[in-house]
PDB file of N, CA and C in Angstrom:
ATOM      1  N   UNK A   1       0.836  -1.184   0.000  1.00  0.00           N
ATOM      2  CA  UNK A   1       0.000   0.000   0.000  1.00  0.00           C
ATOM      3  C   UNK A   1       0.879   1.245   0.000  1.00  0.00           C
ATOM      4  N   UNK A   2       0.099   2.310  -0.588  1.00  0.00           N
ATOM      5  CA  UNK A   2       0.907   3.491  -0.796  1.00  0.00           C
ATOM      6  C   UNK A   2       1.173   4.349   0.500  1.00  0.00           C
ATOM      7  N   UNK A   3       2.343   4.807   0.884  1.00  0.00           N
ATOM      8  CA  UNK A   3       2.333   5.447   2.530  1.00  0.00           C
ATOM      9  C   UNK A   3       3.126   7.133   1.740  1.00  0.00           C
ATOM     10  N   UNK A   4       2.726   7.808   2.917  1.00  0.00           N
ATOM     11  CA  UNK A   4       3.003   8.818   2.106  1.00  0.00           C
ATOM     12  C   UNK A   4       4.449   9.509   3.493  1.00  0.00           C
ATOM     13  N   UNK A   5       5.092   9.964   2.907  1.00  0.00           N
ATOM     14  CA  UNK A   5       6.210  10.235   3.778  1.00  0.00           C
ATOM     15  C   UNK A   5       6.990  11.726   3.430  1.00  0.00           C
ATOM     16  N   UNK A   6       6.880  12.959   3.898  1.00  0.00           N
ATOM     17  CA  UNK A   6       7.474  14.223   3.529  1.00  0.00           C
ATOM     18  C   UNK A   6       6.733  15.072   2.674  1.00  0.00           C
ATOM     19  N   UNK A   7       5.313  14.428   2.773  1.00  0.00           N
ATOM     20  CA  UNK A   7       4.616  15.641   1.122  1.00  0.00           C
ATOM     21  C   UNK A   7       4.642  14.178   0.426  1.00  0.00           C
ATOM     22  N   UNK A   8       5.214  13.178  -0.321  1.00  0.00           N
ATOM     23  CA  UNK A   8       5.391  12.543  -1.158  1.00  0.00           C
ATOM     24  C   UNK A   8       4.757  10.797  -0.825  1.00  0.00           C
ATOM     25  N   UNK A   9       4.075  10.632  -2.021  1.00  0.00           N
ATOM     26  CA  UNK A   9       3.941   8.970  -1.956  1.00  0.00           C
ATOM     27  C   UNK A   9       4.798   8.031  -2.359  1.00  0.00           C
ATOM     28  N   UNK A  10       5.298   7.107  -1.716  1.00  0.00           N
ATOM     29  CA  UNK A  10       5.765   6.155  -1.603  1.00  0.00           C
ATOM     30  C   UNK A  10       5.391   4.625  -1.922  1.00  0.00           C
ATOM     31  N   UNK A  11       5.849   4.318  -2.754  1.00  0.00           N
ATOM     32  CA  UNK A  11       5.207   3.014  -3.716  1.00  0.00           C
ATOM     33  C   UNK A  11       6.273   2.140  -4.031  1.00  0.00           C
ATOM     34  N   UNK A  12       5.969   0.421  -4.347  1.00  0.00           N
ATOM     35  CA  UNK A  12       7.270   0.135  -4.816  1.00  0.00           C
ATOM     36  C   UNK A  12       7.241  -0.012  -5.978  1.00  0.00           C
ATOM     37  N   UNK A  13       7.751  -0.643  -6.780  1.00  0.00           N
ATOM     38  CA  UNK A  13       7.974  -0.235  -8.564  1.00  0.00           C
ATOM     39  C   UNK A  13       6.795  -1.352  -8.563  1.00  0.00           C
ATOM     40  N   UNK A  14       6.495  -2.497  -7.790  1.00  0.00           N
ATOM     41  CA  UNK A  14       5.339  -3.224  -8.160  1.00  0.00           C
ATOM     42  C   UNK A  14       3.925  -2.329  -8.663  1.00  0.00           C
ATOM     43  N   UNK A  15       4.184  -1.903  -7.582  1.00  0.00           N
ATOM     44  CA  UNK A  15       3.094  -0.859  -6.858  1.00  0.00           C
ATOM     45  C   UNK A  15       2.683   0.316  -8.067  1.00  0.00           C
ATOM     46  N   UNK A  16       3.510   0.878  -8.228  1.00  0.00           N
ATOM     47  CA  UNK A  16       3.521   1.758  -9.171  1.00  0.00           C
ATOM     48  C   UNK A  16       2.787   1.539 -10.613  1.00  0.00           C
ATOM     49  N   UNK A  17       3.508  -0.283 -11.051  1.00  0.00           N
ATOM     50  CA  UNK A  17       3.160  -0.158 -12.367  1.00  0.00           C
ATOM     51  C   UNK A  17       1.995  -0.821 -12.780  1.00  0.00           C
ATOM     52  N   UNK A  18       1.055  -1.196 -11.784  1.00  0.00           N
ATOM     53  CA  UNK A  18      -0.183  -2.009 -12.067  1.00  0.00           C
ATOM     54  C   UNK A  18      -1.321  -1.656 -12.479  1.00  0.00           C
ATOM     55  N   UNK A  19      -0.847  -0.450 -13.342  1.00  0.00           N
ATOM     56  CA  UNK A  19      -2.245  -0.137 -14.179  1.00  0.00           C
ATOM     57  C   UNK A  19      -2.303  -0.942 -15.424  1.00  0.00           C
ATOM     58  N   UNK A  20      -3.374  -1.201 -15.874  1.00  0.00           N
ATOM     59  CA  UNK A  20      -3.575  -2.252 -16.604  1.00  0.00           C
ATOM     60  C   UNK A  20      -4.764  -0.989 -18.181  1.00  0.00           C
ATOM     61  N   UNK A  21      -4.425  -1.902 -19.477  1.00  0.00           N
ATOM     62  CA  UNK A  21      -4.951  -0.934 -20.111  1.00  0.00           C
ATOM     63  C   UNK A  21      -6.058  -1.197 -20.310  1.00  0.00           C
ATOM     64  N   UNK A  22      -7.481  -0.447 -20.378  1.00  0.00           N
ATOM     65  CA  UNK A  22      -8.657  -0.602 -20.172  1.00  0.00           C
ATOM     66  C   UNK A  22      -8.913  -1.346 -21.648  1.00  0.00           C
ATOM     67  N   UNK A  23     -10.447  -0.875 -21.443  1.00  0.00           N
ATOM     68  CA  UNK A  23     -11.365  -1.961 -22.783  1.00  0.00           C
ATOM     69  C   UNK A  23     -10.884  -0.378 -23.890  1.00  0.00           C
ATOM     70  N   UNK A  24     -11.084   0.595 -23.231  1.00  0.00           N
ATOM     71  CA  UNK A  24     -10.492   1.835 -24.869  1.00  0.00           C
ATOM     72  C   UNK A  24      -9.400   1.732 -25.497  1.00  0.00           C
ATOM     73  N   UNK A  25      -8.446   1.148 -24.619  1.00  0.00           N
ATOM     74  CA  UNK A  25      -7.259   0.379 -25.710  1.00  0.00           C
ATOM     75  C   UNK A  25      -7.638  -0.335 -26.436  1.00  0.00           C
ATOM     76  N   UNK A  26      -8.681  -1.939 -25.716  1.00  0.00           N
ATOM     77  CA  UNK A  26      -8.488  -2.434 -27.001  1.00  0.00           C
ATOM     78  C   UNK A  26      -9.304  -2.203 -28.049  1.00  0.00           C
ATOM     79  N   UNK A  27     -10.480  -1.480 -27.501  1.00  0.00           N
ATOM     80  CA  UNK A  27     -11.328  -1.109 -29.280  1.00  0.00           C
ATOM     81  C   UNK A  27     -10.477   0.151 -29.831  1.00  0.00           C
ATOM     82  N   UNK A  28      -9.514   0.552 -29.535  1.00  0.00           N
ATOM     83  CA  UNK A  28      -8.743   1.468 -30.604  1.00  0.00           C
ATOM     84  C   UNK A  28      -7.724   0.550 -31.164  1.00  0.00           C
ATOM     85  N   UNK A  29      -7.476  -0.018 -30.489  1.00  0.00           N
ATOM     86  CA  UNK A  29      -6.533  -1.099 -31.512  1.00  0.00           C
ATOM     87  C   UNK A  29      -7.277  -1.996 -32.212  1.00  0.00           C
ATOM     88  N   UNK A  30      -8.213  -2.332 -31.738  1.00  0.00           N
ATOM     89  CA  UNK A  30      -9.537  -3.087 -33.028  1.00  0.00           C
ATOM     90  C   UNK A  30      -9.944  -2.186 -34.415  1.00  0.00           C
ATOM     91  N   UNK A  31      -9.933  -1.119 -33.628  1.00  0.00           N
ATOM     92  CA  UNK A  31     -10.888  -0.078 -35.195  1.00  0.00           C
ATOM     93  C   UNK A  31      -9.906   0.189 -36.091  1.00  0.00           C
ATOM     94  N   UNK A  32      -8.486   0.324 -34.986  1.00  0.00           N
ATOM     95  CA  UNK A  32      -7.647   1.007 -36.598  1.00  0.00           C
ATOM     96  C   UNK A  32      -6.794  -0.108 -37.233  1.00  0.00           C
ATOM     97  N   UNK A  33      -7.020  -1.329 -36.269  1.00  0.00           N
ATOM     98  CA  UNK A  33      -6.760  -2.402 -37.362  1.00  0.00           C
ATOM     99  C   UNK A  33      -7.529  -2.745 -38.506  1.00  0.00           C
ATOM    100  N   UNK A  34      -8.526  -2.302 -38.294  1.00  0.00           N
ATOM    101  CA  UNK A  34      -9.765  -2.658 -39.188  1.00  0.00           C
ATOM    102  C   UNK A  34     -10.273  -1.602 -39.932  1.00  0.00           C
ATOM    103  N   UNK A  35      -9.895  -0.245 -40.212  1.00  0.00           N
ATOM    104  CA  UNK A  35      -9.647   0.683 -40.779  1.00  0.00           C
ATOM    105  C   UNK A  35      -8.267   0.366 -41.804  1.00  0.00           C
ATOM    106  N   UNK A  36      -7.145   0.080 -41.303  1.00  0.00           N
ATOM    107  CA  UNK A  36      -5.933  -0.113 -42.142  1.00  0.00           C
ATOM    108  C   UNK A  36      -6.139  -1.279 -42.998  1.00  0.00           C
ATOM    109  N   UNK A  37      -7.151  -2.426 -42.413  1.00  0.00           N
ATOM    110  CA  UNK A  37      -7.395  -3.362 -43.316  1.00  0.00           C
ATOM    111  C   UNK A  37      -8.136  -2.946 -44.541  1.00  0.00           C
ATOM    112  N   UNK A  38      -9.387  -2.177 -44.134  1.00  0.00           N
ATOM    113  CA  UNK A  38     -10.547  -1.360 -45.152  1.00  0.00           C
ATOM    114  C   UNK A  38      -9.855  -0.712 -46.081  1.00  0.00           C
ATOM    115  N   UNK A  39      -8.804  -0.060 -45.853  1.00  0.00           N
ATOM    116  CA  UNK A  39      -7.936   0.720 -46.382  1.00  0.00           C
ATOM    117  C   UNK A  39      -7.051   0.538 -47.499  1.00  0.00           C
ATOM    118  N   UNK A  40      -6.237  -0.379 -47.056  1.00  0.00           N
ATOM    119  CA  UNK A  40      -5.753  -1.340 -47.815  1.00  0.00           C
ATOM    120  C   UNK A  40      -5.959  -2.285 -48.810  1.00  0.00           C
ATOM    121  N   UNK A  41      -7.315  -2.865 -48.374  1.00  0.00           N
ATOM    122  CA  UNK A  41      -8.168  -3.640 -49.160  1.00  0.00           C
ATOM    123  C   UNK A  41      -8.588  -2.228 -50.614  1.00  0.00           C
ATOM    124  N   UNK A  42      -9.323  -1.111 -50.021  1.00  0.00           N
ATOM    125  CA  UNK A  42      -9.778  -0.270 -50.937  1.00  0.00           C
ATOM    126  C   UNK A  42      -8.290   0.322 -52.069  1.00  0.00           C
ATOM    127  N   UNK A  43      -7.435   0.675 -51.707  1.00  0.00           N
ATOM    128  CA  UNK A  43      -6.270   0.791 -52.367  1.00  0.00           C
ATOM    129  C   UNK A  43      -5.998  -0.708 -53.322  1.00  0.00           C
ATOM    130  N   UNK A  44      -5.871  -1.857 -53.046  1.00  0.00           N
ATOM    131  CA  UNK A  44      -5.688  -2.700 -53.723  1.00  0.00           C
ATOM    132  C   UNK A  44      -6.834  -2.996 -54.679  1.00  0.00           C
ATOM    133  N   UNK A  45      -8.188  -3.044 -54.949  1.00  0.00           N
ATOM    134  CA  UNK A  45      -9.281  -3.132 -55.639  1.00  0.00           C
ATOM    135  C   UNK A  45      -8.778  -1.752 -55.993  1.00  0.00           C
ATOM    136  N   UNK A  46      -8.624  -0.856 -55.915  1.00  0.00           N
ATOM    137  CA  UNK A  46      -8.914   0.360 -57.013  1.00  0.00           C
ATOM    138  C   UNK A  46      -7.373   0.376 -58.177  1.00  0.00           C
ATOM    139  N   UNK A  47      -6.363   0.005 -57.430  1.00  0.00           N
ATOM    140  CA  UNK A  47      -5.103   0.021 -58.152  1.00  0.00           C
ATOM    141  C   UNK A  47      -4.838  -1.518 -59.128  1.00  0.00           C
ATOM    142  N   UNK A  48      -5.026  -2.506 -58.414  1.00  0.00           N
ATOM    143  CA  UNK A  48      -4.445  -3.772 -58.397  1.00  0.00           C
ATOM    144  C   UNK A  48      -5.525  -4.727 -59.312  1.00  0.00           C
ATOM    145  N   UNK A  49      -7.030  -4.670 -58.902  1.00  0.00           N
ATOM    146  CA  UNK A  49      -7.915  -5.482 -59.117  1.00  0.00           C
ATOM    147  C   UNK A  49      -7.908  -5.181 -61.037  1.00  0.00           C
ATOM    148  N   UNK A  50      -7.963  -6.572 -61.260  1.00  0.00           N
ATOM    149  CA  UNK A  50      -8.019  -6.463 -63.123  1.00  0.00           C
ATOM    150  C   UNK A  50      -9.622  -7.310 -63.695  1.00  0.00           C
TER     151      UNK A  50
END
């Protein structure tokens, strides 16, 4: 647990780094994977497709 000592909190590096990344990470890493796919796909059908 965090103790606070001089004005300042005190944590250990465990302590510190246990934020974890929510669910908005992963639907931003879902959409713009799936945007770069859309993307890509649309660039290849407009250039590539015969």
């Amino acid at each position: 647990m965090a103790t606070t000592r001089d004005g300042r909190i005190i944590e250990t590096t465990t302590e510190a780094r246990q934020a974890e990344p929510g669910p908005s990470v992963a639907a931003l890493l879902s959409i713009s994977t799936g945007l770069a796919v859309l993307i890509l796909g649309v660039i290849w059908f407009v250039f590539f497709h015969t």
